[in-house]
N, C-alpha and C. Protein backbone atom coordinates (compact mmCIF):
# COMPACT_ATOMS: atom_id res chain seq x y z
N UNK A 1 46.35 -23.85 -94.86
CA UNK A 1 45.90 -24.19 -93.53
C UNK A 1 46.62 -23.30 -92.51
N UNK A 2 46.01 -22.87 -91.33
CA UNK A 2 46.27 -21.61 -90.57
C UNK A 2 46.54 -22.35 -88.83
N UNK A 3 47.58 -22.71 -88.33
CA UNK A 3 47.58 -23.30 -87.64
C UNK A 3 47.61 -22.24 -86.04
N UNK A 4 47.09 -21.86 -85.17
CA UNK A 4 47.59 -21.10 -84.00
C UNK A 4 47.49 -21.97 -82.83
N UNK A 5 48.00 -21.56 -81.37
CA UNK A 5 48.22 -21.94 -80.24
C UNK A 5 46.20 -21.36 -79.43
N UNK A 6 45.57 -22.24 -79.19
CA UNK A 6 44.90 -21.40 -78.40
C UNK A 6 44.54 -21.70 -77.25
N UNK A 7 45.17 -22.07 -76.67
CA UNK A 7 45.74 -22.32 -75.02
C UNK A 7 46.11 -23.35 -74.69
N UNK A 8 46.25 -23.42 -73.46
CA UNK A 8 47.05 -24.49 -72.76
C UNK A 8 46.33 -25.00 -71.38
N UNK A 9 45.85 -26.22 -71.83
CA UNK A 9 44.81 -26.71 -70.60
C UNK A 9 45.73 -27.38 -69.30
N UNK A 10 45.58 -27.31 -67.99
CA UNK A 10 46.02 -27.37 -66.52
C UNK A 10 45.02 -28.13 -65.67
N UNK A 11 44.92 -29.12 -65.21
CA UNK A 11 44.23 -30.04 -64.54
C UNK A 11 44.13 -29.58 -63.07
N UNK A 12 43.66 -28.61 -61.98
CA UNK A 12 44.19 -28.46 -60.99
C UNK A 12 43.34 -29.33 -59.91
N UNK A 13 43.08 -29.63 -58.60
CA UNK A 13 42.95 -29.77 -57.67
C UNK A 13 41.63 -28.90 -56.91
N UNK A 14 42.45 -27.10 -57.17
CA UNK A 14 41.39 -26.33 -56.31
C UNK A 14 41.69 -25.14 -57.48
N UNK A 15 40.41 -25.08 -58.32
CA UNK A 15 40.15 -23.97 -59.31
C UNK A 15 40.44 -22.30 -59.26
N UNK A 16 39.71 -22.47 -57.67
CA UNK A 16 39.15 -20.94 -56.69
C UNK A 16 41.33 -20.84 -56.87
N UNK A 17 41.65 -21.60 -56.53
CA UNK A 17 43.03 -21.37 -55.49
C UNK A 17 43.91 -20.67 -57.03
N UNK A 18 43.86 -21.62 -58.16
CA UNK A 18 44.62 -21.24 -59.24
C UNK A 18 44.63 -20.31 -60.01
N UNK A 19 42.78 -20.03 -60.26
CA UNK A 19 42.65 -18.95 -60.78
C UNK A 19 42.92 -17.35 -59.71
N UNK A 20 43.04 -17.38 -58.49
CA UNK A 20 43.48 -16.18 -57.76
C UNK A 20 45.13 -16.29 -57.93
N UNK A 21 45.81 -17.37 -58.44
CA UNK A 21 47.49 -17.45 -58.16
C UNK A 21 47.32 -16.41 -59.73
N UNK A 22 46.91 -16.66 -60.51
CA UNK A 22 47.50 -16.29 -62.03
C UNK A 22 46.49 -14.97 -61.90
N UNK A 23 45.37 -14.92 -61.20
CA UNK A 23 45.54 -13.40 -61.84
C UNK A 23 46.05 -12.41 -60.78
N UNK A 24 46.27 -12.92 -59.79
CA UNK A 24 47.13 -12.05 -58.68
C UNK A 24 48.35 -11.77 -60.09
N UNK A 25 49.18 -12.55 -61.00
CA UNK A 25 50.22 -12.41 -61.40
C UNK A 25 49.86 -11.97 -62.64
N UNK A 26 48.68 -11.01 -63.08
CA UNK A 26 48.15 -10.17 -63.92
C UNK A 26 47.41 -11.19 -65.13
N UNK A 27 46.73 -12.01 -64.90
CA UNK A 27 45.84 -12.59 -66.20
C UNK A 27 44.72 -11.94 -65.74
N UNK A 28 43.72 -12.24 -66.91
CA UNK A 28 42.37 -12.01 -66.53
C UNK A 28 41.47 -13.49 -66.66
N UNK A 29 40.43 -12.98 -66.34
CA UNK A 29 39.33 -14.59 -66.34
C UNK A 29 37.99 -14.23 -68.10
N UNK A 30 38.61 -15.13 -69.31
CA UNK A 30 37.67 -14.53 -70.29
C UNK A 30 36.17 -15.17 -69.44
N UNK A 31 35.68 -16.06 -68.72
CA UNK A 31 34.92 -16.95 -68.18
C UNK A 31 35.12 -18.09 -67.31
N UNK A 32 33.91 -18.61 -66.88
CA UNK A 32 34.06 -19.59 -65.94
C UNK A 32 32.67 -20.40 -66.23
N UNK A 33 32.94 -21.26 -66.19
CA UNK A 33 31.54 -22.44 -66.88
C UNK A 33 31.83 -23.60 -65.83
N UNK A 34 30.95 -24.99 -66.27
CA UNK A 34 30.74 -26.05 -65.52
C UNK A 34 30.46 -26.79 -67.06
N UNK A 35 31.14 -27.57 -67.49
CA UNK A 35 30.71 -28.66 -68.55
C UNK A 35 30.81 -30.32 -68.39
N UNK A 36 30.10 -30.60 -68.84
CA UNK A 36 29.37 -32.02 -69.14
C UNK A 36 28.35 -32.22 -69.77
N UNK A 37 28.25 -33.42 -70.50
CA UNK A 37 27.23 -33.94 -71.36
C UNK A 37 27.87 -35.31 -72.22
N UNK A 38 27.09 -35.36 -73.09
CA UNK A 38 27.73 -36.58 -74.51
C UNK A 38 29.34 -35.56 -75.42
N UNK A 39 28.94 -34.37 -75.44
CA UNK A 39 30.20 -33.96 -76.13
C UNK A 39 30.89 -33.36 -75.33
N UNK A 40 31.24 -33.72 -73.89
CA UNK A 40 32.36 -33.13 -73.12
C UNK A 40 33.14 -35.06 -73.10
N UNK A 41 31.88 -35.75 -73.05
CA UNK A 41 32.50 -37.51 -73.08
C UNK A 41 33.43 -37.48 -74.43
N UNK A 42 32.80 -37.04 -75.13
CA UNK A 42 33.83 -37.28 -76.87
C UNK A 42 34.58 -36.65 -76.77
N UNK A 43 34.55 -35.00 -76.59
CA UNK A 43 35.59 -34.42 -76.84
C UNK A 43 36.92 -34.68 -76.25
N UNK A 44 37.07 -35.11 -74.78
CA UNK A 44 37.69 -35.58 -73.64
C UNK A 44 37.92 -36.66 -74.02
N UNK A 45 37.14 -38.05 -73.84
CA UNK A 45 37.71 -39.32 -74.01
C UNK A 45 37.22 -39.71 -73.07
N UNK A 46 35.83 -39.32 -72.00
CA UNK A 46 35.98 -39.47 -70.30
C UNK A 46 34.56 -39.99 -70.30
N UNK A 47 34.11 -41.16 -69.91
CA UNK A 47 32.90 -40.89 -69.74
C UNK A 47 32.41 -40.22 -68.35
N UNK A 48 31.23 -39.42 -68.34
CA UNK A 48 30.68 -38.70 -67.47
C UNK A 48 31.35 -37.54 -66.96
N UNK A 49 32.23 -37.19 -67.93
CA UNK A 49 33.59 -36.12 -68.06
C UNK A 49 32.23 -34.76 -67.36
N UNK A 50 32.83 -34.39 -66.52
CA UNK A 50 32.30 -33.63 -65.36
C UNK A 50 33.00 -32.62 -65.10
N UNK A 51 33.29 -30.94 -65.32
CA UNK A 51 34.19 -30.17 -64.94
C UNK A 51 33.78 -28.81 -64.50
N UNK A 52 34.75 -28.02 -63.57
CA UNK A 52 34.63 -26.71 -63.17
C UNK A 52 35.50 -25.78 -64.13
N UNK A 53 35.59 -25.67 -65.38
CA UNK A 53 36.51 -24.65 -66.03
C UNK A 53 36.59 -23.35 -66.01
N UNK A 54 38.20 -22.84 -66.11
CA UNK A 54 38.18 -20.93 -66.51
C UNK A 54 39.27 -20.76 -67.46
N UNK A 55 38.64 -20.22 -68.24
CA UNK A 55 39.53 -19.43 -69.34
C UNK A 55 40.18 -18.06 -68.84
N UNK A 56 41.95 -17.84 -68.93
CA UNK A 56 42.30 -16.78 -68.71
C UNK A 56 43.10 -16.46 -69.27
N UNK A 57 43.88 -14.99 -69.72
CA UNK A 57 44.40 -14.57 -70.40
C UNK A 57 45.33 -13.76 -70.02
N UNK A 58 46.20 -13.38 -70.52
CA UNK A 58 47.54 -12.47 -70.84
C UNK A 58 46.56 -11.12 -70.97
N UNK A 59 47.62 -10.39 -70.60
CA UNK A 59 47.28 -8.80 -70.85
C UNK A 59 47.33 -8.31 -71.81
N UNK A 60 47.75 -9.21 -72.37
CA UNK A 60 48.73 -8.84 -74.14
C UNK A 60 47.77 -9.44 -75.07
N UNK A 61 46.79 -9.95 -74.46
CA UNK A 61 45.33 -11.05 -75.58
C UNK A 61 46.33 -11.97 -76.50
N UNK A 62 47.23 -12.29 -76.05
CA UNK A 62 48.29 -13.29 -77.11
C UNK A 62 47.99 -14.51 -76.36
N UNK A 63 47.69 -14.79 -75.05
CA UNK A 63 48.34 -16.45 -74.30
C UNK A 63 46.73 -16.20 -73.77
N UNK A 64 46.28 -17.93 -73.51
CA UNK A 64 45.60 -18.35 -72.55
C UNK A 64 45.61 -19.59 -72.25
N UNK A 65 44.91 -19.82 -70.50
CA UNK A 65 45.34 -21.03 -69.91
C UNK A 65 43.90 -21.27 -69.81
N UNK A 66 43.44 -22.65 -69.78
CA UNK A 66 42.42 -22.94 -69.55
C UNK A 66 42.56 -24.16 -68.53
N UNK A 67 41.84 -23.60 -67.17
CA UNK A 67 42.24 -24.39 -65.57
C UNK A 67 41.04 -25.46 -65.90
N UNK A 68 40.74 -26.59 -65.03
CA UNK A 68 39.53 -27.28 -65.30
C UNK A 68 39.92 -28.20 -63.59
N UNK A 69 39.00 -28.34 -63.04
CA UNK A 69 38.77 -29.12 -61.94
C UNK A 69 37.57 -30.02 -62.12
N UNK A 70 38.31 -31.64 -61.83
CA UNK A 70 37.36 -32.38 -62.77
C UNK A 70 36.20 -32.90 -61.22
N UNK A 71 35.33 -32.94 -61.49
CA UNK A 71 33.83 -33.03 -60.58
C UNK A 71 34.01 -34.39 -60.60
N UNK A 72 33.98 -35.02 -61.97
CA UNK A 72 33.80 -36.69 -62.21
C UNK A 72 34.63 -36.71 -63.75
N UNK A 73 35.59 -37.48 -63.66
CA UNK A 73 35.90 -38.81 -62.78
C UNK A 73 37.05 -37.75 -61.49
N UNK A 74 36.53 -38.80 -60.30
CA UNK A 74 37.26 -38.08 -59.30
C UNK A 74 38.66 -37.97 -60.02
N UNK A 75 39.20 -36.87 -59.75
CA UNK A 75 41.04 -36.49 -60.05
C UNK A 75 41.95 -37.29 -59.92
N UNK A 76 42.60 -37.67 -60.29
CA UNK A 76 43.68 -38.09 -60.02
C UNK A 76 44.76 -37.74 -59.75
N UNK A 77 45.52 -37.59 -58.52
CA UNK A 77 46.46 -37.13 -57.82
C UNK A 77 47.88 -37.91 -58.67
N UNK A 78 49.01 -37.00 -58.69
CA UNK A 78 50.37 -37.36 -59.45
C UNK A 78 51.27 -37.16 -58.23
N UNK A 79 52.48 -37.04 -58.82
CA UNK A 79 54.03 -36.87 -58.17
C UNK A 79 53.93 -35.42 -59.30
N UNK A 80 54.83 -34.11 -58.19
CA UNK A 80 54.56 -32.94 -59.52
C UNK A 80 55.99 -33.56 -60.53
N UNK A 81 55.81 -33.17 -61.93
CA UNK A 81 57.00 -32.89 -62.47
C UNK A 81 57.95 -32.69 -61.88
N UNK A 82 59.00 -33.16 -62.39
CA UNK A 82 60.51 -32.53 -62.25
C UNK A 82 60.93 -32.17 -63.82
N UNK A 83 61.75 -30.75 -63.66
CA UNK A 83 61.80 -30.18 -64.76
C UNK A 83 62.79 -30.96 -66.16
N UNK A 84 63.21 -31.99 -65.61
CA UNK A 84 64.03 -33.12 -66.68
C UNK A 84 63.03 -34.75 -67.32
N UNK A 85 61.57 -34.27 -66.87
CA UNK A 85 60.81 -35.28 -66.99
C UNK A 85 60.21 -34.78 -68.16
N UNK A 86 60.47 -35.91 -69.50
CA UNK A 86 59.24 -36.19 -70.77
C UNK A 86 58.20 -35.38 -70.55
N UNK A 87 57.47 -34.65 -71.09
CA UNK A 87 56.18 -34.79 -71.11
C UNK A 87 55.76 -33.39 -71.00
N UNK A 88 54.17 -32.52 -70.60
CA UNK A 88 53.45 -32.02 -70.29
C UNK A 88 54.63 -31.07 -69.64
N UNK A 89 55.17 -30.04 -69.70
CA UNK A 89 56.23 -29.73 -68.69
C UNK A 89 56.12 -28.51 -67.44
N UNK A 90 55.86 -27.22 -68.76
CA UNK A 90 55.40 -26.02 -67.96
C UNK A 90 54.18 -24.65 -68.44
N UNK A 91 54.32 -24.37 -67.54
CA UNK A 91 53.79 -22.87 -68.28
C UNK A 91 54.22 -21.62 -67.97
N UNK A 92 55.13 -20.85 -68.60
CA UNK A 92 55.94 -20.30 -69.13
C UNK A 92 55.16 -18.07 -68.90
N UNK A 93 55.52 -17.40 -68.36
CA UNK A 93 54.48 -16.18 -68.23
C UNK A 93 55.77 -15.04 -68.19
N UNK A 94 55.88 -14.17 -69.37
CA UNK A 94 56.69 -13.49 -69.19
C UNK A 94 56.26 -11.86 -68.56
N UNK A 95 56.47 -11.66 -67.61
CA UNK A 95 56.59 -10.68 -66.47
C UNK A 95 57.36 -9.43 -66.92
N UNK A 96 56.85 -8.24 -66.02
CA UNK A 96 57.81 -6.91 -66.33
C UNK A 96 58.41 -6.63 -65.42
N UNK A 97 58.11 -7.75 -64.09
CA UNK A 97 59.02 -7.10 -62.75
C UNK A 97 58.92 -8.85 -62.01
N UNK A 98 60.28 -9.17 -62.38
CA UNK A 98 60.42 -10.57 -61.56
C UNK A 98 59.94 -10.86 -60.14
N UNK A 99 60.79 -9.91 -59.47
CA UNK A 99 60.92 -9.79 -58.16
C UNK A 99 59.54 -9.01 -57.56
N UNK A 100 58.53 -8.32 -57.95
CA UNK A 100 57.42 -8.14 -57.76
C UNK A 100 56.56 -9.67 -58.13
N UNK A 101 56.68 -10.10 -58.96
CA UNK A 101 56.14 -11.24 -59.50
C UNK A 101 56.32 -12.66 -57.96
N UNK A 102 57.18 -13.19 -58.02
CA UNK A 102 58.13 -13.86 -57.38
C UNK A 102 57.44 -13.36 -55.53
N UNK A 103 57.19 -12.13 -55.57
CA UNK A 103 56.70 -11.94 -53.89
C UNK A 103 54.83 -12.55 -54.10
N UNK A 104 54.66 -11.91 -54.93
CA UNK A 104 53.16 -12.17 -55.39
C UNK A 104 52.39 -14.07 -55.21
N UNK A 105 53.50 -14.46 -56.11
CA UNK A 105 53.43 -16.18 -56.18
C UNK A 105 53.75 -16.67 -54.80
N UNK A 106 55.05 -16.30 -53.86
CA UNK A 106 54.88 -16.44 -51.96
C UNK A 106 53.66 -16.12 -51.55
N UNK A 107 53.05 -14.93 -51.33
CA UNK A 107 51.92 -15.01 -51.07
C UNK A 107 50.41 -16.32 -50.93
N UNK A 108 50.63 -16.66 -52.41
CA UNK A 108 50.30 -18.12 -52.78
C UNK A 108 50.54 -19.54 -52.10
N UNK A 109 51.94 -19.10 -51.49
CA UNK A 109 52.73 -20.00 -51.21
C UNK A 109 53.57 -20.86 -52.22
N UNK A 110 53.55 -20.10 -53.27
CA UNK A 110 54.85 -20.46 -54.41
C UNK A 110 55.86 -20.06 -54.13
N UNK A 111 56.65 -20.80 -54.28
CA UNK A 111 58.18 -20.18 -54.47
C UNK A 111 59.28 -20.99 -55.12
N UNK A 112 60.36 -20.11 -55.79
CA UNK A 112 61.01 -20.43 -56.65
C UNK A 112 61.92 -21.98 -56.31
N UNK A 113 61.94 -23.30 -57.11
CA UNK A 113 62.36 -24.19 -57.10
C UNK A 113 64.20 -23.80 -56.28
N UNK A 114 64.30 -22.53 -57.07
CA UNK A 114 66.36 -22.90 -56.73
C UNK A 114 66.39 -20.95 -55.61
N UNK A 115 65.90 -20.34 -57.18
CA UNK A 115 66.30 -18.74 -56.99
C UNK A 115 65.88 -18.13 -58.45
N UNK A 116 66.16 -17.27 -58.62
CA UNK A 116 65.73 -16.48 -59.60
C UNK A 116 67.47 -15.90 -60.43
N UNK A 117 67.28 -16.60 -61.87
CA UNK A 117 68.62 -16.69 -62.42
C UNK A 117 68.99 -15.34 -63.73
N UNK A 118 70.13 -14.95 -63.63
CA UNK A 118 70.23 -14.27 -64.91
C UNK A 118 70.64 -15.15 -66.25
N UNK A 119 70.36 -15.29 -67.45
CA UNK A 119 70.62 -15.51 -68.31
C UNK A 119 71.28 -14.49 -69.50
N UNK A 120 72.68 -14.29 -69.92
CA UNK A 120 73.02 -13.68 -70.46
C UNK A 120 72.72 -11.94 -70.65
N UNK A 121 72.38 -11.41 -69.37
CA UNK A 121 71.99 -10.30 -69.29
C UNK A 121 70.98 -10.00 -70.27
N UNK A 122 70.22 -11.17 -70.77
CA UNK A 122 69.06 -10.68 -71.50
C UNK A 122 67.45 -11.34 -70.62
N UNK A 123 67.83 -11.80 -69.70
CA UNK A 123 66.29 -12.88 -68.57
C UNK A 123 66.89 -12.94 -67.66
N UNK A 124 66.00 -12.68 -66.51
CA UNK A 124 65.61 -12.78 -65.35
C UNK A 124 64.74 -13.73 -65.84
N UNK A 125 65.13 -15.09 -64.77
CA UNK A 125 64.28 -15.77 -64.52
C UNK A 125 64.16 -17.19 -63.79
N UNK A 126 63.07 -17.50 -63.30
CA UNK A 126 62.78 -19.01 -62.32
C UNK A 126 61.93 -19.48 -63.02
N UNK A 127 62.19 -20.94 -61.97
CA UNK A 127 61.08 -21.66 -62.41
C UNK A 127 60.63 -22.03 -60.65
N UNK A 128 58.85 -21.98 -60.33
CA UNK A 128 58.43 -22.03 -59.19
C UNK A 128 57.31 -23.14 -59.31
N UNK A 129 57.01 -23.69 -57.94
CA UNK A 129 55.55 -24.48 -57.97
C UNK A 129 54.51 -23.36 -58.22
N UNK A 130 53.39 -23.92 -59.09
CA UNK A 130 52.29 -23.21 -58.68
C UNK A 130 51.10 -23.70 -58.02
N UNK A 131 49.94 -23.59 -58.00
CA UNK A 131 49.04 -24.54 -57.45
C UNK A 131 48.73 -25.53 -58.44
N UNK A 132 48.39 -26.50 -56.93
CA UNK A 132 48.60 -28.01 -57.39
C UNK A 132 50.14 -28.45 -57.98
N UNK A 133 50.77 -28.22 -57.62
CA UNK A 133 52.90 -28.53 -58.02
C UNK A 133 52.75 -27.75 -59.54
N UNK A 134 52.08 -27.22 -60.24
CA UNK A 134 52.47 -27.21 -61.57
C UNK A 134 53.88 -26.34 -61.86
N UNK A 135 54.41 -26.45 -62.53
CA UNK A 135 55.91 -25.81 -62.72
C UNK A 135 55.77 -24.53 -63.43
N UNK A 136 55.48 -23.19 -63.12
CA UNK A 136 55.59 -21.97 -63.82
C UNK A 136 56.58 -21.14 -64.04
N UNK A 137 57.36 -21.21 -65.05
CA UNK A 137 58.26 -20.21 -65.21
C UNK A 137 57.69 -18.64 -65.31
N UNK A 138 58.66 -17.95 -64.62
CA UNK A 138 58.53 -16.56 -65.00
C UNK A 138 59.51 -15.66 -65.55
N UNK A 139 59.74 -15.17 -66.09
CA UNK A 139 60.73 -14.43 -66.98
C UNK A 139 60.93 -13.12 -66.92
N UNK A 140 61.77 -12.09 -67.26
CA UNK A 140 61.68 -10.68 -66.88
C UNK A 140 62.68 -10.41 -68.90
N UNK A 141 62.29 -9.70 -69.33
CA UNK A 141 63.34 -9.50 -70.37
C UNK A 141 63.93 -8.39 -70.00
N UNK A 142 65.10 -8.54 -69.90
CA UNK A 142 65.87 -7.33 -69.44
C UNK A 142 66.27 -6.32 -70.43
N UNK A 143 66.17 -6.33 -71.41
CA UNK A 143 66.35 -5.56 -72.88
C UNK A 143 64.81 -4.43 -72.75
N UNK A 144 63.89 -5.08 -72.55
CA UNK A 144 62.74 -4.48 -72.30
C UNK A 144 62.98 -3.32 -71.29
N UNK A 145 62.99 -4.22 -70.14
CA UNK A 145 63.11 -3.40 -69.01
C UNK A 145 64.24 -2.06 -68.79
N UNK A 146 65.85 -2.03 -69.55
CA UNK A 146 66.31 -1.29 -69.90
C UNK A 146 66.35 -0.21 -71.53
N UNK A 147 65.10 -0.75 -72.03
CA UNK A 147 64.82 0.22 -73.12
C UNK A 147 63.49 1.06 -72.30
N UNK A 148 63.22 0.45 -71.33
CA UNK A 148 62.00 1.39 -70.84
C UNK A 148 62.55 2.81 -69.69
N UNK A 149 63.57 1.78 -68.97
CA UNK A 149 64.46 3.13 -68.36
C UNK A 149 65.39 3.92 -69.20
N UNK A 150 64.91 3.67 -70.63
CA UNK A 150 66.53 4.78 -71.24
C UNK A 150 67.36 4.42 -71.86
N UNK A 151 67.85 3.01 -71.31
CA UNK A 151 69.27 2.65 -71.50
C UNK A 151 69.45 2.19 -72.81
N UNK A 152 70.76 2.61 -73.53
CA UNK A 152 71.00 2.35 -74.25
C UNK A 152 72.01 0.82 -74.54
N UNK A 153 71.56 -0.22 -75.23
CA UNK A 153 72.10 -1.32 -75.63
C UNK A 153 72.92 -1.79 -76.65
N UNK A 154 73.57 -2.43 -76.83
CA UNK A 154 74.78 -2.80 -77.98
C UNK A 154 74.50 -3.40 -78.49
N UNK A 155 75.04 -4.17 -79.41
CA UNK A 155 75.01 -4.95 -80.49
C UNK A 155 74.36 -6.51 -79.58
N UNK A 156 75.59 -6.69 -78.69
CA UNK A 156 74.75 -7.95 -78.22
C UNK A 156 74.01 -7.74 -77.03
N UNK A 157 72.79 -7.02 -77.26
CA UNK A 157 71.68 -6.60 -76.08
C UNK A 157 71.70 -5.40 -74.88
């Protein structure tokens, strides 16, 4: 049995708004549909399960998010996450330029929960609201980014 990841579904508010935050921050859109019927009720659990969906992707064809703005049953509004809460947590987008990234998501009107942190000189990285509160980390690998300028690295990175 062959098990893979093939995306990660996001409940938003305003579709138009989310899908311009993520591909301003380089995804693409594989599509955009409208579903409902008897097998959007089963598949879901919803009756009269009603939605605006988009499939989007990584540059890398490895990750996708699939946004959905529900038509019916009206939405239901939350409290966003906090990053020490059970559950559903984030979505996670590793970047080649933080701080290009990070101006991009302001634009949006995202911005980073604290600041943008180093981790062991191997990540750059935050965690920010995105649309609708969702919690997006962004990441920079710095090993990357200094094997692309040249630099030579040691044993530990």
């Amino acid at each position: 049995m062959t098990t893979r990841l093939e995306n990660v579904g996001i409940a938003v508010r305003d579709i138009d708004e989310a899908v311009a935050f993520f591909t301003d921050l380089g995804l693409s859109v594989l599509g955009r549909d409208t579903v409902s019927g008897e097998w959007a009720d089963t598949a879901v659990g919803l009756d009269g399960n009603h939605a605006r969906i988009a499939m989007l992707q990584t540059p890398d064809g490895q990750g996708r998010i699939e946004l959905f703005e529900y038509i019916h049953p009206e939405a239901i509004e939350t409290q966003p996450t906090r990053p020490q809460e059970i559950g559903m947590h984030r979505v996670a987008l590793l970047v080649d330029d933080i701080d290009r990234s990070v101006e991009i998501a302001a634009r949006h009107g995202c911005h980073p929960l604290r600041g943008v942190a180093t981790y062991r000189d191997l990540y750059r990285l935050t965690y920010l609201r995105g649309p609708s509160g969702i919690i997006v980390m962004l990441s920079e690998d710095l090993r990357a980014t200094r094997s692309m300028h040249g630099e030579q690295m040691d044993e530990h990175g």
